[in-house]
C-alpha atoms as a PDB file:
ATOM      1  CA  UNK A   1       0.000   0.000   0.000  1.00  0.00           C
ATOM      2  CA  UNK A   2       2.800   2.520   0.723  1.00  0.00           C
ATOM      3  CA  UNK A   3       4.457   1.782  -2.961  1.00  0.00           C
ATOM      4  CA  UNK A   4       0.952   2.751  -4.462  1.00  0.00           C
ATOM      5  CA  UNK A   5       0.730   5.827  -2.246  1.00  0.00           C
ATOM      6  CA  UNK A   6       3.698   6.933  -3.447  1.00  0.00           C
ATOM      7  CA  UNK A   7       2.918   6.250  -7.069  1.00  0.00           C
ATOM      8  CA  UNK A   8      -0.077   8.863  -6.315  1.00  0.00           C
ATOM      9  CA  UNK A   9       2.205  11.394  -4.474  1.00  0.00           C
ATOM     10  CA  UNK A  10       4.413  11.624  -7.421  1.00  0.00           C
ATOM     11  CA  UNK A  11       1.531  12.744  -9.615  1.00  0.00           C
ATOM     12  CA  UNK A  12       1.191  15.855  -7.411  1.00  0.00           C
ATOM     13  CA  UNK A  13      -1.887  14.513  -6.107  1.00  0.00           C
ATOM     14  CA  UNK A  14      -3.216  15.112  -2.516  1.00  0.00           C
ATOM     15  CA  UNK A  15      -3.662  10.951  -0.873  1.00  0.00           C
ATOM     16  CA  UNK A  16      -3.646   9.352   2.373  1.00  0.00           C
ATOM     17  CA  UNK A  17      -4.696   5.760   3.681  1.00  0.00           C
ATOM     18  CA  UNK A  18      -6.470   4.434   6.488  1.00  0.00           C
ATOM     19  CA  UNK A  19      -7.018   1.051   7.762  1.00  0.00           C
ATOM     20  CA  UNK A  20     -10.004  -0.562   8.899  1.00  0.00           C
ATOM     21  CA  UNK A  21     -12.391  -3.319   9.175  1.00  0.00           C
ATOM     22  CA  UNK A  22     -15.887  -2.930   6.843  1.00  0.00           C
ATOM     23  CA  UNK A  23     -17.199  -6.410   8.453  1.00  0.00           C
ATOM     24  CA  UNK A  24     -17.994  -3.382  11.466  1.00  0.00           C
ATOM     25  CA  UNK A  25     -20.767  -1.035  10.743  1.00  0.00           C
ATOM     26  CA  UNK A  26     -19.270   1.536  13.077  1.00  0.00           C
ATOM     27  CA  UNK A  27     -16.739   2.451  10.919  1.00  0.00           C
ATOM     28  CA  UNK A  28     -18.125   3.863   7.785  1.00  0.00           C
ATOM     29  CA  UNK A  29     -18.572   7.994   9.595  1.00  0.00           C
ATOM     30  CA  UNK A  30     -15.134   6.799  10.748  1.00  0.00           C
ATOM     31  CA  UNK A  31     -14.072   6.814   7.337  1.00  0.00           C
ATOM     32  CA  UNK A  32     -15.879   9.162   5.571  1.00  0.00           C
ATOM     33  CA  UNK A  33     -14.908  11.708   8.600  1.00  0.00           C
ATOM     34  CA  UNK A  34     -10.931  11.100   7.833  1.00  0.00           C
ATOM     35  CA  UNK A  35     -11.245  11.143   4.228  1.00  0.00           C
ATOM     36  CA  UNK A  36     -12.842  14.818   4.611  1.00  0.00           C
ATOM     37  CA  UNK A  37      -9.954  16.125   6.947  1.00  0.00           C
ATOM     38  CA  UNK A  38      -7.636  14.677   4.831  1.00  0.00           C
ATOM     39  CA  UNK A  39      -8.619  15.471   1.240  1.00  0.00           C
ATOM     40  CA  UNK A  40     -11.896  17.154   1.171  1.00  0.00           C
ATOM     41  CA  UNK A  41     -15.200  16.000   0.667  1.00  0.00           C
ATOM     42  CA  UNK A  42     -16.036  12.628  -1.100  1.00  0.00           C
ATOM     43  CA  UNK A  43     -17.137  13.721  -4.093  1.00  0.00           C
ATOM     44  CA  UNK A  44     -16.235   9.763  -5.178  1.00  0.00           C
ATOM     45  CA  UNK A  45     -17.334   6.663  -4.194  1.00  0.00           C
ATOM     46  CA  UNK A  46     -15.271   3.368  -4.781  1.00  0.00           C
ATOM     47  CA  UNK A  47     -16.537   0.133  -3.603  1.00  0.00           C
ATOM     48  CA  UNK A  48     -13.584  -2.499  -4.423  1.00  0.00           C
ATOM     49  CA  UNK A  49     -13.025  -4.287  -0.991  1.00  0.00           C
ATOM     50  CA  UNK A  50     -14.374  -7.777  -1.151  1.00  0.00           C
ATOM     51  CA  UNK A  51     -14.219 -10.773   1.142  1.00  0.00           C
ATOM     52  CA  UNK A  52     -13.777 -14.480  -0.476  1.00  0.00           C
ATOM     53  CA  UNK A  53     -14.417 -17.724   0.917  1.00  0.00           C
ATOM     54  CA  UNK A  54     -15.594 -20.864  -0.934  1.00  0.00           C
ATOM     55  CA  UNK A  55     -19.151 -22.270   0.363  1.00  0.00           C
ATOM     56  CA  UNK A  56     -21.573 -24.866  -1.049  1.00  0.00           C
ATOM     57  CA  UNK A  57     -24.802 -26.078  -0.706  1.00  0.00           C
ATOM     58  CA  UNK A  58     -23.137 -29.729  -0.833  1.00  0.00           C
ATOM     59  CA  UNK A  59     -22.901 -32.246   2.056  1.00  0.00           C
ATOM     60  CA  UNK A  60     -18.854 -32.197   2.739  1.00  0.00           C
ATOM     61  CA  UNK A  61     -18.245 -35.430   1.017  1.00  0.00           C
ATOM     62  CA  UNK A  62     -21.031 -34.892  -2.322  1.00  0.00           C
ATOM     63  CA  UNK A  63     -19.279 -34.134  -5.532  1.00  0.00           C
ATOM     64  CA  UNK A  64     -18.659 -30.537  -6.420  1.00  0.00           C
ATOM     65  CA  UNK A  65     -20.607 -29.190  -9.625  1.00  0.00           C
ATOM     66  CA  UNK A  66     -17.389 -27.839 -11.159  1.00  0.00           C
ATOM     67  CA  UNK A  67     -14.949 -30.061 -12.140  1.00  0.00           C
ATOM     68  CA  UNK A  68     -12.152 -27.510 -11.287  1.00  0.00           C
ATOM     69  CA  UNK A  69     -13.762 -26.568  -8.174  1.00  0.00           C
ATOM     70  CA  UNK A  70     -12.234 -30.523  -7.242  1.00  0.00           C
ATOM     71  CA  UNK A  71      -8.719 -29.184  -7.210  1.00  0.00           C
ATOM     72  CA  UNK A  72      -9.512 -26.118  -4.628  1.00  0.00           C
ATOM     73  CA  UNK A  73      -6.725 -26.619  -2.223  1.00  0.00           C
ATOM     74  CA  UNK A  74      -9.540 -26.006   0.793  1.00  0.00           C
ATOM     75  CA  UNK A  75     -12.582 -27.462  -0.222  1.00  0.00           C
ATOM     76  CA  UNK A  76     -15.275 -25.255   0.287  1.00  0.00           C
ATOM     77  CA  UNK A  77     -17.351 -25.901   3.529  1.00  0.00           C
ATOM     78  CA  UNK A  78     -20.907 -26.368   3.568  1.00  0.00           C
ATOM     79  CA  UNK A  79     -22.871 -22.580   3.882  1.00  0.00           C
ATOM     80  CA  UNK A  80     -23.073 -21.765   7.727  1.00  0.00           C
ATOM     81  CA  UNK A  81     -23.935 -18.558   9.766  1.00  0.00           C
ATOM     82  CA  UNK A  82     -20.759 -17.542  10.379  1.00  0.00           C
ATOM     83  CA  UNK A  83     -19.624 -17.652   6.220  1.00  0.00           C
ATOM     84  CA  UNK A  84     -22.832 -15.800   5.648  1.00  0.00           C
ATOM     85  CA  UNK A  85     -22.238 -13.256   7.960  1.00  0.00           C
ATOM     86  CA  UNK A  86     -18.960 -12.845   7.133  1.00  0.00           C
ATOM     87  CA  UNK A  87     -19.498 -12.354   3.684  1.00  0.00           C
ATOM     88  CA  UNK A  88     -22.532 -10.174   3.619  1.00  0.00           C
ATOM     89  CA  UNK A  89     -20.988  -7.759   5.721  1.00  0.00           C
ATOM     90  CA  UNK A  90     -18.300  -7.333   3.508  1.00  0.00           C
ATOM     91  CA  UNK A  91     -19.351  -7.326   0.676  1.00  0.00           C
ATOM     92  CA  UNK A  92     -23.552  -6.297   0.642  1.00  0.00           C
ATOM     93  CA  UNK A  93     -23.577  -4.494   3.949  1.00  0.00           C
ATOM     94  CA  UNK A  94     -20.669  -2.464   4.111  1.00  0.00           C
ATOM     95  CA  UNK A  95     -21.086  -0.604   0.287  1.00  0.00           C
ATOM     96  CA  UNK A  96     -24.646  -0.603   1.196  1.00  0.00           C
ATOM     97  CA  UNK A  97     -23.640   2.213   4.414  1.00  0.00           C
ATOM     98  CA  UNK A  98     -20.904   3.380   2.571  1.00  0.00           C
ATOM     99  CA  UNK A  99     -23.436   4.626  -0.217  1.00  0.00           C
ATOM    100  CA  UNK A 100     -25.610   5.735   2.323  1.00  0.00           C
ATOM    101  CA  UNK A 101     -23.434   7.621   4.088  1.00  0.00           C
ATOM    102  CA  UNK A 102     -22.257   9.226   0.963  1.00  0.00           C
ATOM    103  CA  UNK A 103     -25.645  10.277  -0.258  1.00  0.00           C
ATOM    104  CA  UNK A 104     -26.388  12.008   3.872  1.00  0.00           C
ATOM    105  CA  UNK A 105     -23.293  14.259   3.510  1.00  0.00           C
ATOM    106  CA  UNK A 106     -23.870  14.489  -0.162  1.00  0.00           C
ATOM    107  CA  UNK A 107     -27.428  15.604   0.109  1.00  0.00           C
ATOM    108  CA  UNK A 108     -26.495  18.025   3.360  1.00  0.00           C
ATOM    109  CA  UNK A 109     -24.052  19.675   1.510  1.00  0.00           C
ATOM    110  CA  UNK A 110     -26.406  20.530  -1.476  1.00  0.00           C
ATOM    111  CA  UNK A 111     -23.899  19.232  -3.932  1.00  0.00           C
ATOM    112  CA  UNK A 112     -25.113  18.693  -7.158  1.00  0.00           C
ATOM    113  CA  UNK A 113     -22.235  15.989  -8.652  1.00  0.00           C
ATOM    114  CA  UNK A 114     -21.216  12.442  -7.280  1.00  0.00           C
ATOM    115  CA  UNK A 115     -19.917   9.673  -8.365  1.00  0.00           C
ATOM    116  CA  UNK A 116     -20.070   5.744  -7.098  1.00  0.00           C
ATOM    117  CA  UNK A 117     -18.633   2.773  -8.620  1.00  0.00           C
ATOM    118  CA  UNK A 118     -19.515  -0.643  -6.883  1.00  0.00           C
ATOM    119  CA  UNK A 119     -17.299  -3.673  -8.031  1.00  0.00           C
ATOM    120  CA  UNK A 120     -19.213  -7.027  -8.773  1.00  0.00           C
ATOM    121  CA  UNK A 121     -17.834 -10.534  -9.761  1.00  0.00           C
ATOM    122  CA  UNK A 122     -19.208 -12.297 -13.130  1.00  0.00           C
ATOM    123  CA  UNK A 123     -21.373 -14.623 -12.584  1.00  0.00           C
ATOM    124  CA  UNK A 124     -22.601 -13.090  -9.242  1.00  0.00           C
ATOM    125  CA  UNK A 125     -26.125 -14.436 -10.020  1.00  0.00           C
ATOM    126  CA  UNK A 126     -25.521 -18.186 -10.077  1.00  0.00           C
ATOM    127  CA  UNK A 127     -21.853 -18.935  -8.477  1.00  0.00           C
ATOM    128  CA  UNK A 128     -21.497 -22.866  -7.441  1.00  0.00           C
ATOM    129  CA  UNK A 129     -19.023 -23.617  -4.806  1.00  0.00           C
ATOM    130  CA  UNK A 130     -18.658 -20.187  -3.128  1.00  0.00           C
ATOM    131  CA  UNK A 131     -22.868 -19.127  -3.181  1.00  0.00           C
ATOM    132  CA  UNK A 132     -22.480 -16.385  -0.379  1.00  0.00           C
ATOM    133  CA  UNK A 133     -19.763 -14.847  -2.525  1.00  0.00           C
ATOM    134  CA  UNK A 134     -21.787 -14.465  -5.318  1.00  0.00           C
ATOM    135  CA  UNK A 135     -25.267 -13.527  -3.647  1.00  0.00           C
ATOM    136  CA  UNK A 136     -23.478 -10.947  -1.496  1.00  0.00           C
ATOM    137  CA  UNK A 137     -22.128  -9.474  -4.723  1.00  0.00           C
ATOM    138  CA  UNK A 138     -25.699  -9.985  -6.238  1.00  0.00           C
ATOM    139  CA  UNK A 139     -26.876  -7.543  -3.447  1.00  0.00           C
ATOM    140  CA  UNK A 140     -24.578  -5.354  -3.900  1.00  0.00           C
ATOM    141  CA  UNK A 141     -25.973  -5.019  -7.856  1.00  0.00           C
ATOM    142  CA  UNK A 142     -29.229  -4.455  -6.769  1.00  0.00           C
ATOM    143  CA  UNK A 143     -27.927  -2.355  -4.038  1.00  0.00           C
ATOM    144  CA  UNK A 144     -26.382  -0.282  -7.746  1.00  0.00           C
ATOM    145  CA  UNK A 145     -29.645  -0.073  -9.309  1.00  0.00           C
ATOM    146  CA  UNK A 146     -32.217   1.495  -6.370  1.00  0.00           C
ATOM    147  CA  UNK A 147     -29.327   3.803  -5.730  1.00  0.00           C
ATOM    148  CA  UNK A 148     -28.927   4.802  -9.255  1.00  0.00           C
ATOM    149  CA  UNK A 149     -32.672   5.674  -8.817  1.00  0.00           C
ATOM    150  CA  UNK A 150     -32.883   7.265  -5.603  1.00  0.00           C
ATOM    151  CA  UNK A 151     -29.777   9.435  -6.309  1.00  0.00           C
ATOM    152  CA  UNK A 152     -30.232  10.596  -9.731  1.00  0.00           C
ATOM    153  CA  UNK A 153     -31.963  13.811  -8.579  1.00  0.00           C
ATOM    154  CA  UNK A 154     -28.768  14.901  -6.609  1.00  0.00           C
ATOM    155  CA  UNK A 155     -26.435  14.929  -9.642  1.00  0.00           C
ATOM    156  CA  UNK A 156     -25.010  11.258  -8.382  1.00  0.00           C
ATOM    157  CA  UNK A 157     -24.561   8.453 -10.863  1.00  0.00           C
ATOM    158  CA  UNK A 158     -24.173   4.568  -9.749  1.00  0.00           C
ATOM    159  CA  UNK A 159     -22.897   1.589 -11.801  1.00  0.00           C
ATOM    160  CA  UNK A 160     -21.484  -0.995 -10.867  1.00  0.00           C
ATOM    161  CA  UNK A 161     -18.449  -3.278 -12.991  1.00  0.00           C
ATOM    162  CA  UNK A 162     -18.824  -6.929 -13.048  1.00  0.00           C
ATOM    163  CA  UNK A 163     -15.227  -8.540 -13.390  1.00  0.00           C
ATOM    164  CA  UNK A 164     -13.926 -11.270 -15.214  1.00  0.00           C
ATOM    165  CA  UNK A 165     -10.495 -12.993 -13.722  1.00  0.00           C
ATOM    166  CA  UNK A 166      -8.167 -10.528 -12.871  1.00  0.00           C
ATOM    167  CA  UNK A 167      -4.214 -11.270 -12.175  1.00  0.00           C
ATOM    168  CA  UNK A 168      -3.568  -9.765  -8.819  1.00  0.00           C
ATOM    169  CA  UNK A 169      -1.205 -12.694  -7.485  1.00  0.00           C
ATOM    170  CA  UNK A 170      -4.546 -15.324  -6.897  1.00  0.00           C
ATOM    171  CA  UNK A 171      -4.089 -16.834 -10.622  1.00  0.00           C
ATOM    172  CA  UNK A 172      -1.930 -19.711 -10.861  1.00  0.00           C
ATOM    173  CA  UNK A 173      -0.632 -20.761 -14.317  1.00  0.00           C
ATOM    174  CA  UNK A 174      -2.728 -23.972 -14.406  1.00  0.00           C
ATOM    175  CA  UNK A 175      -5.814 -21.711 -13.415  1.00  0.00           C
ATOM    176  CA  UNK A 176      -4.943 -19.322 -16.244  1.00  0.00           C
ATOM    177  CA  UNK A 177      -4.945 -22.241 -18.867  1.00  0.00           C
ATOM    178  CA  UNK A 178      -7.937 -23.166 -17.898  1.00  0.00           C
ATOM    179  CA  UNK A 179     -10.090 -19.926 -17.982  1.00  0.00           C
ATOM    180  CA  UNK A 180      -7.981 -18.716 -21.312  1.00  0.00           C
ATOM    181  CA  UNK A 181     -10.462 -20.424 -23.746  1.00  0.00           C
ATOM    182  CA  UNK A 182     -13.044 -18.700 -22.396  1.00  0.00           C
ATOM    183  CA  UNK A 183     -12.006 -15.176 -22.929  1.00  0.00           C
ATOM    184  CA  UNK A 184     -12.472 -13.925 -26.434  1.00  0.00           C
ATOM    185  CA  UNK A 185      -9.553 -11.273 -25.873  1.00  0.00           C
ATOM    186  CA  UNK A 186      -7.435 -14.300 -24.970  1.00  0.00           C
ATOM    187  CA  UNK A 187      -6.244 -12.703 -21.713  1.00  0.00           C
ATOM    188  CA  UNK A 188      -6.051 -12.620 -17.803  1.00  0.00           C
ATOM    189  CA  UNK A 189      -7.313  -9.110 -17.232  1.00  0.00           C
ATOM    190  CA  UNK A 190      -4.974  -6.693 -15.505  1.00  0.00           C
ATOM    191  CA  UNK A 191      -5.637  -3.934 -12.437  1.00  0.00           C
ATOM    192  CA  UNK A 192      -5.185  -1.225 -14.885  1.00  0.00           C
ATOM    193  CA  UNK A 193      -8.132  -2.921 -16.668  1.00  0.00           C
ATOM    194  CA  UNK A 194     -10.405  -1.859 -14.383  1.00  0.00           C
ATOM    195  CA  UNK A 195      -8.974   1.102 -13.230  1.00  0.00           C
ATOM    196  CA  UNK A 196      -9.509   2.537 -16.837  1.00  0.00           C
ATOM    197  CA  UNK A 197     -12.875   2.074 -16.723  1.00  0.00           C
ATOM    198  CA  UNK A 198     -13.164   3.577 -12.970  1.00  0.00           C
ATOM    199  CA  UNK A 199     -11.551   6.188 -14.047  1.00  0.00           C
ATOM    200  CA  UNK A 200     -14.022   6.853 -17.278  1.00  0.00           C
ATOM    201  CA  UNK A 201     -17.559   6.085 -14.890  1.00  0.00           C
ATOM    202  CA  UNK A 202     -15.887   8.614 -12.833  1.00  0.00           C
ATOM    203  CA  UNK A 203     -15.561  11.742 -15.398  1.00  0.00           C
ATOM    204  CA  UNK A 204     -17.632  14.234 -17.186  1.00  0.00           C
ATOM    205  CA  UNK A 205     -17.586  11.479 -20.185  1.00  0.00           C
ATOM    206  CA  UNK A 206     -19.778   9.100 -17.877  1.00  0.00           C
ATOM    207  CA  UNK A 207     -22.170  12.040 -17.016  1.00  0.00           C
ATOM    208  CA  UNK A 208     -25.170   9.964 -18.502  1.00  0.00           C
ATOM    209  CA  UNK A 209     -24.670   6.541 -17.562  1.00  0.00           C
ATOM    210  CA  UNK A 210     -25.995   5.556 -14.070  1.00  0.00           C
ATOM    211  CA  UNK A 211     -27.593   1.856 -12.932  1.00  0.00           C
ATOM    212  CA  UNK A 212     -25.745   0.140 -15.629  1.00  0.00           C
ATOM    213  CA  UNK A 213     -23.539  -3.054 -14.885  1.00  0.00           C
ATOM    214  CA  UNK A 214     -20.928  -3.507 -17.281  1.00  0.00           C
ATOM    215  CA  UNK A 215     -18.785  -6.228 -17.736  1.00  0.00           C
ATOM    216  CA  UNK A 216     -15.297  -5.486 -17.845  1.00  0.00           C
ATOM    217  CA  UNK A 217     -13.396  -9.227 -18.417  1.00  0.00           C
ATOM    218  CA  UNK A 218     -12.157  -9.700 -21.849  1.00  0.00           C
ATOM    219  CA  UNK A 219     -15.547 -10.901 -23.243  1.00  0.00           C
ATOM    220  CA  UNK A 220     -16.148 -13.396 -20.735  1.00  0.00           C
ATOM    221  CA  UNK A 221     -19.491 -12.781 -20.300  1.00  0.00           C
ATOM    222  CA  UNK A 222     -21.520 -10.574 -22.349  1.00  0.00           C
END
């Protein structure tokens, strides 16, 4: 995290980090609060932290609907409370008060221009082998869209980017050759990838675009 700080820095622009834990609600001001000391007010929203763990409908011993899902070093366990929990609060819960805590100061501040980019997973709507993964991040879309509604009034677009595998150190080379034929751009997507199209949702160019998931993996779903 320093290295990319620094990478900002040396663009001249104003950054600073914090650390914290979004499976508490208690946070959120907490953040929001700092970010406004620190930089001014939040003018964008992000939503890229995400949880993972792998859970299944399945009895532990029941054959896994993926084939590939066989060679998971941890099998995933059956669904519980505590992976539920853990993942909804992550991933659904905490965006959900981070948007809302965005649109209070937002609102109380009579701006009139906003930005907020939630980050899905393809496939959130049917994900075998890791199901509170994908219906937290199924929330989280639908989360997008009533915001995109609510919002639009106060000059704030929503969307939300559904991603397709990117490389950020999780990808082994037998899990790349794998998901390769699958990709019509015949690549493992890349953080700068993503960041591109964060970066256009989050300009005057994306002015008229709001409630809209878009797919950003190579082709991998469409």
């Amino acid at each position: 995290m320093d290295e990319v700080l620094d990478d900002i820095r040396r663009f001249g622009v104003k950054s600073h980090t914090i650390e914290v834990d979004l499976s508490r609600a208690d946070v959120i001001a907490t953040i929001f609060n700092e970010a406004e000391k620190r930089v001014g007010p939040v003018e964008v929203l992000v939503n890229n932290a995400s949880l993972w763990e792998g859970d299944t409908f399945l009895p532990p011993k029941a054959k896994l609907a993926n084939p590939l899902d066989e060679t998971w070093a941890d099998r995933p366990r059956p669904i519980e409370a505590g992976s539920f929990d853990r993942l909804f609060s992550v991933n659904a819960r905490a965006p959900a008060l981070m948007m809302a805590e965005f649109a209070r100061r937002h609102i109380e501040r009579g701006a009139q221009w906003g930005r907020i980019i939630n980050v899905s997973t393809g496939g959130a709507e049917r994900f075998p082998s890791e199901i509170s993964y994908g219906a937290g991040k199924l929330a989280l879309e639908s989360y997008t869209r009533s915001a995109a509604m609510e919002l639009g009034k106060f000059g704030v677009t929503v969307n939300v980017i559904s991603l397709g595998p990117v490389q950020t150190g999780w990808i082994t080379p037998e899990l790349e050759r794998a998901v390769l034929p699958s990709i019509p751009l015949g690549r493992i997507g890349e953080p700068e990838d993503v960041a591109d199209v964060v970066v256009f949702l989050s300009s005057h160019q994306g002015r008229w675009i709001t409630g809209q998931r878009i797919f950003v993996g190579g082709g991998r779903e469409m």
